[in-house]
Every structure is written in C-alpha cells, then in structure tokens.
N, C-alpha and C. Protein backbone atom coordinates (compact mmCIF):
# COMPACT_ATOMS: atom_id res chain seq x y z
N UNK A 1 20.23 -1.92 -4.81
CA UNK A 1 18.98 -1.24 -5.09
C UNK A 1 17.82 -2.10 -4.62
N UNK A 2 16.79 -1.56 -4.00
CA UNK A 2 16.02 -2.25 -3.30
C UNK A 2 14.92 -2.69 -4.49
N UNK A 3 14.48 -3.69 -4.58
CA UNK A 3 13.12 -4.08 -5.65
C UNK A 3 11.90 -4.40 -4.43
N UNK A 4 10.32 -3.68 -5.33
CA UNK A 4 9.25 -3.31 -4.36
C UNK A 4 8.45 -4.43 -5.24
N UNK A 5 7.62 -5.33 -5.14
CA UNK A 5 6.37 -6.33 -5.61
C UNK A 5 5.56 -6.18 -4.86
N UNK A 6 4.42 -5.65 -5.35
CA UNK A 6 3.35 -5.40 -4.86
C UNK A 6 2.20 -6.68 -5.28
N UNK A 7 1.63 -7.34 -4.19
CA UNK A 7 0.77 -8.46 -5.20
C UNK A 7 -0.77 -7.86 -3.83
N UNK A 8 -1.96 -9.25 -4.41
CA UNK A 8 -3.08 -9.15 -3.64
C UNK A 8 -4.25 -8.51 -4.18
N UNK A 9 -4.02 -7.78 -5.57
CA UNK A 9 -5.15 -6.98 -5.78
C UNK A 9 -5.95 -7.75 -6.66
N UNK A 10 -7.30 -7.56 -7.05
CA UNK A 10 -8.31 -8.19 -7.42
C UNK A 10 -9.62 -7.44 -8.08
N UNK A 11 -10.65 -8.08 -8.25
CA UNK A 11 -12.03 -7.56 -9.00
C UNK A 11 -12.63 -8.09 -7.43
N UNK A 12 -13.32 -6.71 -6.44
CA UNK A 12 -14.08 -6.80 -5.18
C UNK A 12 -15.76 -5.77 -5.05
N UNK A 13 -16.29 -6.61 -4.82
CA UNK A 13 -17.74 -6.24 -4.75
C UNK A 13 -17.61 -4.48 -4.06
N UNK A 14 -18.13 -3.95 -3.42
CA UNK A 14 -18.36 -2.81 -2.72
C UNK A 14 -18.88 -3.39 -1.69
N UNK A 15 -18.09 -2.71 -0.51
CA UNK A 15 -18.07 -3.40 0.80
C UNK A 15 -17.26 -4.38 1.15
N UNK A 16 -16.93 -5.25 0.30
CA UNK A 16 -15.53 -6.48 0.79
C UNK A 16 -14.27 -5.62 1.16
N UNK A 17 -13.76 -7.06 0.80
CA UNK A 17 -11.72 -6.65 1.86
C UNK A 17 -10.87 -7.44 0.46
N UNK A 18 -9.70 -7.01 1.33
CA UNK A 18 -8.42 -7.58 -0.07
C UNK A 18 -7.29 -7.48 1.15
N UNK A 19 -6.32 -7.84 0.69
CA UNK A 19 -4.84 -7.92 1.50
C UNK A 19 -3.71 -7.72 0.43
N UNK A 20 -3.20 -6.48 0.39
CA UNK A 20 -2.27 -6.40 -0.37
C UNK A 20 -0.94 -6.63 0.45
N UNK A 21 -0.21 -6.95 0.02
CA UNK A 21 1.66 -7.23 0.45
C UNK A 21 2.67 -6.70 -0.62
N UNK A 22 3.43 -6.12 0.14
CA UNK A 22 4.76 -5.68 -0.61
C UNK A 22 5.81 -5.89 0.08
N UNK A 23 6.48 -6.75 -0.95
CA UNK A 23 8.02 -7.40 -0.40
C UNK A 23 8.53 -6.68 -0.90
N UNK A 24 9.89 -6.39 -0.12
CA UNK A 24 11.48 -5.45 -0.54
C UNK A 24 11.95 -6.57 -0.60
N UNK A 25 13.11 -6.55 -1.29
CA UNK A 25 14.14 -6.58 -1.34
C UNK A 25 15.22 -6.22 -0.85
N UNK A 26 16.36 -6.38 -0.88
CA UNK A 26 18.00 -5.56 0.35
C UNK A 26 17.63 -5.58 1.96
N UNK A 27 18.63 -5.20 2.54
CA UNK A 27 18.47 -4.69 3.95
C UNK A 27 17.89 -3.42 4.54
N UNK A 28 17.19 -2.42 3.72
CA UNK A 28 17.27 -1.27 4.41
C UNK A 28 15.76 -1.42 4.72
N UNK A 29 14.79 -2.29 4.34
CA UNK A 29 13.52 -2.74 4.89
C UNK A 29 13.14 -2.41 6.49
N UNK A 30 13.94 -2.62 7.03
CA UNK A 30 13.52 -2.68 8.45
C UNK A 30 13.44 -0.98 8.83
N UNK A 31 14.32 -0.56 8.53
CA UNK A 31 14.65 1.14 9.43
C UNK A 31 14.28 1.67 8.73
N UNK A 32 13.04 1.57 7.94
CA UNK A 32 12.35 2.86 7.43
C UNK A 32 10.81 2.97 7.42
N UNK A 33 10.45 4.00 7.27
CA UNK A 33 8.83 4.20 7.38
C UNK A 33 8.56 3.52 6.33
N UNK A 34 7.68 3.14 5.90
CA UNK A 34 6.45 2.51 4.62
C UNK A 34 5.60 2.80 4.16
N UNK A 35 5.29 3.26 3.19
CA UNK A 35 4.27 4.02 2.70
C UNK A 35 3.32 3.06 1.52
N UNK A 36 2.07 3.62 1.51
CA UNK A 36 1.45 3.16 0.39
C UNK A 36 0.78 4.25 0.00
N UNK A 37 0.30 4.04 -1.81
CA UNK A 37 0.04 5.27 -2.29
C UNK A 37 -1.10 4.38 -3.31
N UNK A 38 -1.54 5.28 -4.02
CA UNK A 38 -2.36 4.78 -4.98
C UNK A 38 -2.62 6.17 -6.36
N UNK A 39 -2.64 5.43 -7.95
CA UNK A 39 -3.14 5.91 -8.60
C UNK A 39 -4.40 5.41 -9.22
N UNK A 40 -5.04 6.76 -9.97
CA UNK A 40 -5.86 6.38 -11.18
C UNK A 40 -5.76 7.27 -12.18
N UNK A 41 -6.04 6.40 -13.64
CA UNK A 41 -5.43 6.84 -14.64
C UNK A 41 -5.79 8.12 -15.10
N UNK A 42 -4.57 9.46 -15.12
CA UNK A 42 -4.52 10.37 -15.44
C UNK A 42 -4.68 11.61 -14.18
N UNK A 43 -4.20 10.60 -13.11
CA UNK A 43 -3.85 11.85 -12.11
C UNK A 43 -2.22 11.52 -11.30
N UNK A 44 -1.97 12.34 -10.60
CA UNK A 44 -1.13 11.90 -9.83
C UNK A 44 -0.93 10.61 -8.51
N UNK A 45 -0.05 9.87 -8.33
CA UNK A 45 0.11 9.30 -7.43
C UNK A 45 -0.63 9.65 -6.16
N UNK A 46 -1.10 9.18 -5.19
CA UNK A 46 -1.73 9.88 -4.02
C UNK A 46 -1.16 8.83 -2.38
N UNK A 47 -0.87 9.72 -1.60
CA UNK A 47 -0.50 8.80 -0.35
C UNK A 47 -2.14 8.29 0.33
N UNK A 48 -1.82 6.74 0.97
CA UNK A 48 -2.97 6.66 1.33
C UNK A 48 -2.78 6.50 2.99
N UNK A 49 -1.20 5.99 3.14
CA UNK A 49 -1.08 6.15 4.60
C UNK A 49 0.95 5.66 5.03
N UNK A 50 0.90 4.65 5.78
CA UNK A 50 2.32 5.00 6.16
C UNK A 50 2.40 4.14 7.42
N UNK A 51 3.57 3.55 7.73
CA UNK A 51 3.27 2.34 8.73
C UNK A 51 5.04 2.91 9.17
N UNK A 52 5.58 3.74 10.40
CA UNK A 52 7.00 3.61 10.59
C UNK A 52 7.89 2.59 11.51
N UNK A 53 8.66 2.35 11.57
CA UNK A 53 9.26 0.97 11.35
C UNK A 53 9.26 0.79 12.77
N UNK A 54 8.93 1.41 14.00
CA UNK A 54 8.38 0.80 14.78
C UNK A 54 6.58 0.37 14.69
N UNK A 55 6.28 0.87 13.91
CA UNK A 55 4.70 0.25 14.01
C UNK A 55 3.70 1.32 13.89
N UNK A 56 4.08 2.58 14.13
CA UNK A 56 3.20 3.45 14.72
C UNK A 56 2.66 4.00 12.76
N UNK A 57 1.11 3.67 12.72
CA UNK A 57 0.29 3.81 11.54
C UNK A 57 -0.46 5.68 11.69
N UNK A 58 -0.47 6.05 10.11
CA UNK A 58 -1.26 7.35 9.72
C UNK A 58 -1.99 7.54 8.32
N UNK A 59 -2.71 7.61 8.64
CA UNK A 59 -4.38 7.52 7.23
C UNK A 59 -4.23 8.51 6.47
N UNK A 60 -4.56 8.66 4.94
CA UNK A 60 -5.48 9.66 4.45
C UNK A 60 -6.74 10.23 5.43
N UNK A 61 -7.84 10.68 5.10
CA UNK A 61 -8.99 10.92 5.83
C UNK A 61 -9.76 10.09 5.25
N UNK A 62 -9.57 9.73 3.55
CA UNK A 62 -10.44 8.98 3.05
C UNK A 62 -10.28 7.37 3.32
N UNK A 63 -9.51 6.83 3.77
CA UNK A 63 -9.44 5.84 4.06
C UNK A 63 -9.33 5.37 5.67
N UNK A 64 -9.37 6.32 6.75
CA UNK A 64 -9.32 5.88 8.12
C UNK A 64 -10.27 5.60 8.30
N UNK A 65 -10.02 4.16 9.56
CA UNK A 65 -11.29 3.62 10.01
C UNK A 65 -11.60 2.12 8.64
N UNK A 66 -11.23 2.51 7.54
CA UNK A 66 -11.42 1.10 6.69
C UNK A 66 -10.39 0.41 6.20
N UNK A 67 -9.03 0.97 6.33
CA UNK A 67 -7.55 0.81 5.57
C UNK A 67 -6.49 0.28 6.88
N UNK A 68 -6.00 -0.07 6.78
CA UNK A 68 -5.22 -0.76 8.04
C UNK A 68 -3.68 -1.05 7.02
N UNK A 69 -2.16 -0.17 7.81
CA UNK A 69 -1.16 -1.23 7.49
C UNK A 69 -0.36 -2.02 8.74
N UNK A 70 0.23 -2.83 8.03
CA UNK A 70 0.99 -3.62 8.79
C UNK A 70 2.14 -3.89 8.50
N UNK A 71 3.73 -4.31 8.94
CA UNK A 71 4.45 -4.79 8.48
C UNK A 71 4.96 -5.83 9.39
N UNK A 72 5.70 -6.84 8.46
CA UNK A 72 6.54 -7.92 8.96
C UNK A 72 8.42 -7.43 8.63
N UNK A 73 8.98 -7.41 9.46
CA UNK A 73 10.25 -6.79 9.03
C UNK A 73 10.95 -8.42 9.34
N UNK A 74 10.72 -9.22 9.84
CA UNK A 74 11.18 -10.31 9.34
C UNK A 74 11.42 -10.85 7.67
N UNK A 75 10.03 -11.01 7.12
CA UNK A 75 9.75 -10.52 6.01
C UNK A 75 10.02 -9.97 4.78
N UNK A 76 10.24 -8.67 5.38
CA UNK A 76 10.70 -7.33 4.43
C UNK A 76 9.43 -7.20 3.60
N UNK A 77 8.04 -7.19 4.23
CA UNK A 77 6.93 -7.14 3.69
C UNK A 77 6.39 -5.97 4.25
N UNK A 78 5.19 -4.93 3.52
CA UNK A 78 4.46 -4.31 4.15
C UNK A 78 2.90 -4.70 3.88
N UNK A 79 2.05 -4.46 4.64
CA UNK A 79 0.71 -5.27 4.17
C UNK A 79 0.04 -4.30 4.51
N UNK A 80 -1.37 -3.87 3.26
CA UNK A 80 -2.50 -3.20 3.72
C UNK A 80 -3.63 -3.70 3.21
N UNK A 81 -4.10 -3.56 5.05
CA UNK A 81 -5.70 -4.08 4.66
C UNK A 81 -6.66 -3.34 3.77
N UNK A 82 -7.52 -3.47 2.87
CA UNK A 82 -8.36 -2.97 2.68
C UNK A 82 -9.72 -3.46 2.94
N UNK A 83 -10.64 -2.72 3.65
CA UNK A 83 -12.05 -3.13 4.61
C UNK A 83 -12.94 -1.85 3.56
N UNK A 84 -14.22 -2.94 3.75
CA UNK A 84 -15.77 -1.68 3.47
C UNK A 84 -14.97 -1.00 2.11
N UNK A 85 -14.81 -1.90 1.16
CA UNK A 85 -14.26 -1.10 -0.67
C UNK A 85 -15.29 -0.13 -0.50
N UNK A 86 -15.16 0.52 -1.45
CA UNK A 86 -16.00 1.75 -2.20
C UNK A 86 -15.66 1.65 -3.56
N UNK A 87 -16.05 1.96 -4.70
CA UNK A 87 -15.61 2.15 -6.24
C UNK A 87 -14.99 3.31 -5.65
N UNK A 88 -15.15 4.41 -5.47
CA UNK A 88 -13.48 5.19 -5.40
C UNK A 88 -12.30 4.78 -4.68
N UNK A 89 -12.39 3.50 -4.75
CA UNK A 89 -10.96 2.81 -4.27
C UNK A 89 -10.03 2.23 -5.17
N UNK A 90 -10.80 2.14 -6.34
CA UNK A 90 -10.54 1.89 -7.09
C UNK A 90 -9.04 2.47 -8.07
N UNK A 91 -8.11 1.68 -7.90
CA UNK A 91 -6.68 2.38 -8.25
C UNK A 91 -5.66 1.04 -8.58
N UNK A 92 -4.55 1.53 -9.14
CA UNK A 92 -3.04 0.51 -8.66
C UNK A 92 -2.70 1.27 -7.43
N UNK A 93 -2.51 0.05 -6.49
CA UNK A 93 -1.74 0.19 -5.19
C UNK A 93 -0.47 -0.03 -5.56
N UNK A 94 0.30 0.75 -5.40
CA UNK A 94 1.75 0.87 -4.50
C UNK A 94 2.48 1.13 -3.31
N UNK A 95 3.71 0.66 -2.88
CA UNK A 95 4.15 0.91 -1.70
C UNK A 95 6.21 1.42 -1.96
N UNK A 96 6.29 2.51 -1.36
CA UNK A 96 7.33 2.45 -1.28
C UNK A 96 7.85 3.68 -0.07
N UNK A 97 8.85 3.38 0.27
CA UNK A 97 9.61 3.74 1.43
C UNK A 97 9.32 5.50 1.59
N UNK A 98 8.85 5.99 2.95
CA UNK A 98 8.54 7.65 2.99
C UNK A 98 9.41 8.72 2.37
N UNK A 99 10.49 8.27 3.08
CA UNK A 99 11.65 9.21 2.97
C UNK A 99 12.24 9.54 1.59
N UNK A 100 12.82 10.80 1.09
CA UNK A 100 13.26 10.54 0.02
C UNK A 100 14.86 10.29 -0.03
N UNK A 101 15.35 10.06 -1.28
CA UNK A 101 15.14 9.71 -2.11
C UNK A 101 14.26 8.28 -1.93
N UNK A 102 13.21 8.33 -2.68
CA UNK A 102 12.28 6.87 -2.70
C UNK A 102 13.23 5.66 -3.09
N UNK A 103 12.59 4.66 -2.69
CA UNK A 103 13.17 3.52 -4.53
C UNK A 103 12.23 3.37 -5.45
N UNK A 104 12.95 2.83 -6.61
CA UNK A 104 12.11 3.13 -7.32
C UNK A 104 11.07 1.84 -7.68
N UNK A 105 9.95 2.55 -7.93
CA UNK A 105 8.85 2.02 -7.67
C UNK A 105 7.98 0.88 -8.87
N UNK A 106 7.82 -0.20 -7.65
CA UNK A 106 6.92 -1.67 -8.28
C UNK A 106 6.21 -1.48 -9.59
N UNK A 107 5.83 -2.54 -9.83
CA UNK A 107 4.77 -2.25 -10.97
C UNK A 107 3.30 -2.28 -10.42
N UNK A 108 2.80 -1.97 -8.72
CA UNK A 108 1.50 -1.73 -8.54
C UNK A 108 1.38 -2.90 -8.47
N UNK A 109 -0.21 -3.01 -7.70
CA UNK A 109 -1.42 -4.13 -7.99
C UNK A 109 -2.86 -3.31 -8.39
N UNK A 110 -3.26 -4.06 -9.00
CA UNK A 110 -4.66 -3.05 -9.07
C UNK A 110 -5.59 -3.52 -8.25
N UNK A 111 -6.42 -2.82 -7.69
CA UNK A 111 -7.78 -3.17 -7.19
C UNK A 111 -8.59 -2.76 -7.54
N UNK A 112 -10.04 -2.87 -8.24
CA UNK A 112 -10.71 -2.81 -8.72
C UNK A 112 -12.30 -3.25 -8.28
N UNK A 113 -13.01 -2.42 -7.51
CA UNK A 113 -14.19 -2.27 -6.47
C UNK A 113 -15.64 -1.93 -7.74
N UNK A 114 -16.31 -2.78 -8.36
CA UNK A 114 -17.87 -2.95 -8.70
C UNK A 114 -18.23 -4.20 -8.24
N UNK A 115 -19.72 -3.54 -8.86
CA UNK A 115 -20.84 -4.67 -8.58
C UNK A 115 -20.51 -5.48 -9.68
C-alpha cells in the first residue's frame, strides 16, 4: 500500500510562494499521473491540477499561470509550486495519484495565505 506525506505548508503573506512535496512510498510512483487537490473546511475536496508521469502538467483555471507541478520520480516525490498566494488559497493541500482506485490519502499540509 502506497503511503502519501505531504509537507511545506505554512502561514504566507498574499502574494508570496511556498513549495509543497509529496513523497510516496512503494514502486508504483513512477507510472502514474499525480495529482494535487485541496480542501476547506466544510466542502469537498477540489482538484487543483495534475503532473503525468512523463511530465506533461494541467491547471484548475484558478490557479494557472501561479501554481506550477513538478515531479522527481527518482524521489517518488511530487512538488507544487505555489506563486502570487491569494487568501482563497487558503486550504490543506493534498496529493494523490489520478487514476482510480486512489491511495489512500495523506494527512494534507495546510497553507494558510493573510496579512
């Protein structure tokens, strides 16, 4: 069973950056798409974009142009930038694999965007 740790999140002004990372665990890291998602409390999970395991990246609308992922499949890491916060960025980040069945999922990082 694959285990997801999500770390990197923080208390960020409006307008800064952060670097979140999520390490897997097991082998199946490499041959699959990557996803990251985000909640806030009392809605559903939300996708924010998706990195597939050759490289090729896809946005929300609300986050293209400021959100960037990346992965290291050496690693077994996925990394997303976050650029230009907003307080509605404000969420736990998670990451876990596109396809279903998912694994099951980290305990988040939060990020957290005021003055």
């Amino acid at each position: 069973q694959v285990q997801l740790v999500e770390s990197g999140g923080g208390l960020v002004q409006p307008g800064g950056s952060l670097r979140l990372s999520c390490a897997a665990s097991g082998s199946d890291f490499g041959s699959n798409t990557m996803a990251w998602y985000r909640q806030t409390p009392g809605k559903q999970r939300a996708w924010v974009g998706r990195i597939t395991a050759s490289g090729n990246t896809l946005y929300d609308d609300s986050v293209r142009g400021r959100f960037s992922i990346s992965r290291d499949n050496a690693k077994n890491t996925v990394y997303l930038r976050l650029n230009n916060l907003k307080p509605e960025d404000t969420a736990k980040y998670y990451c876990n694999r596109l396809s279903w069945p998912q694994w099951a999922w980290g305990q988040g990082t939060q990020v957290t965007v005021s003055s």
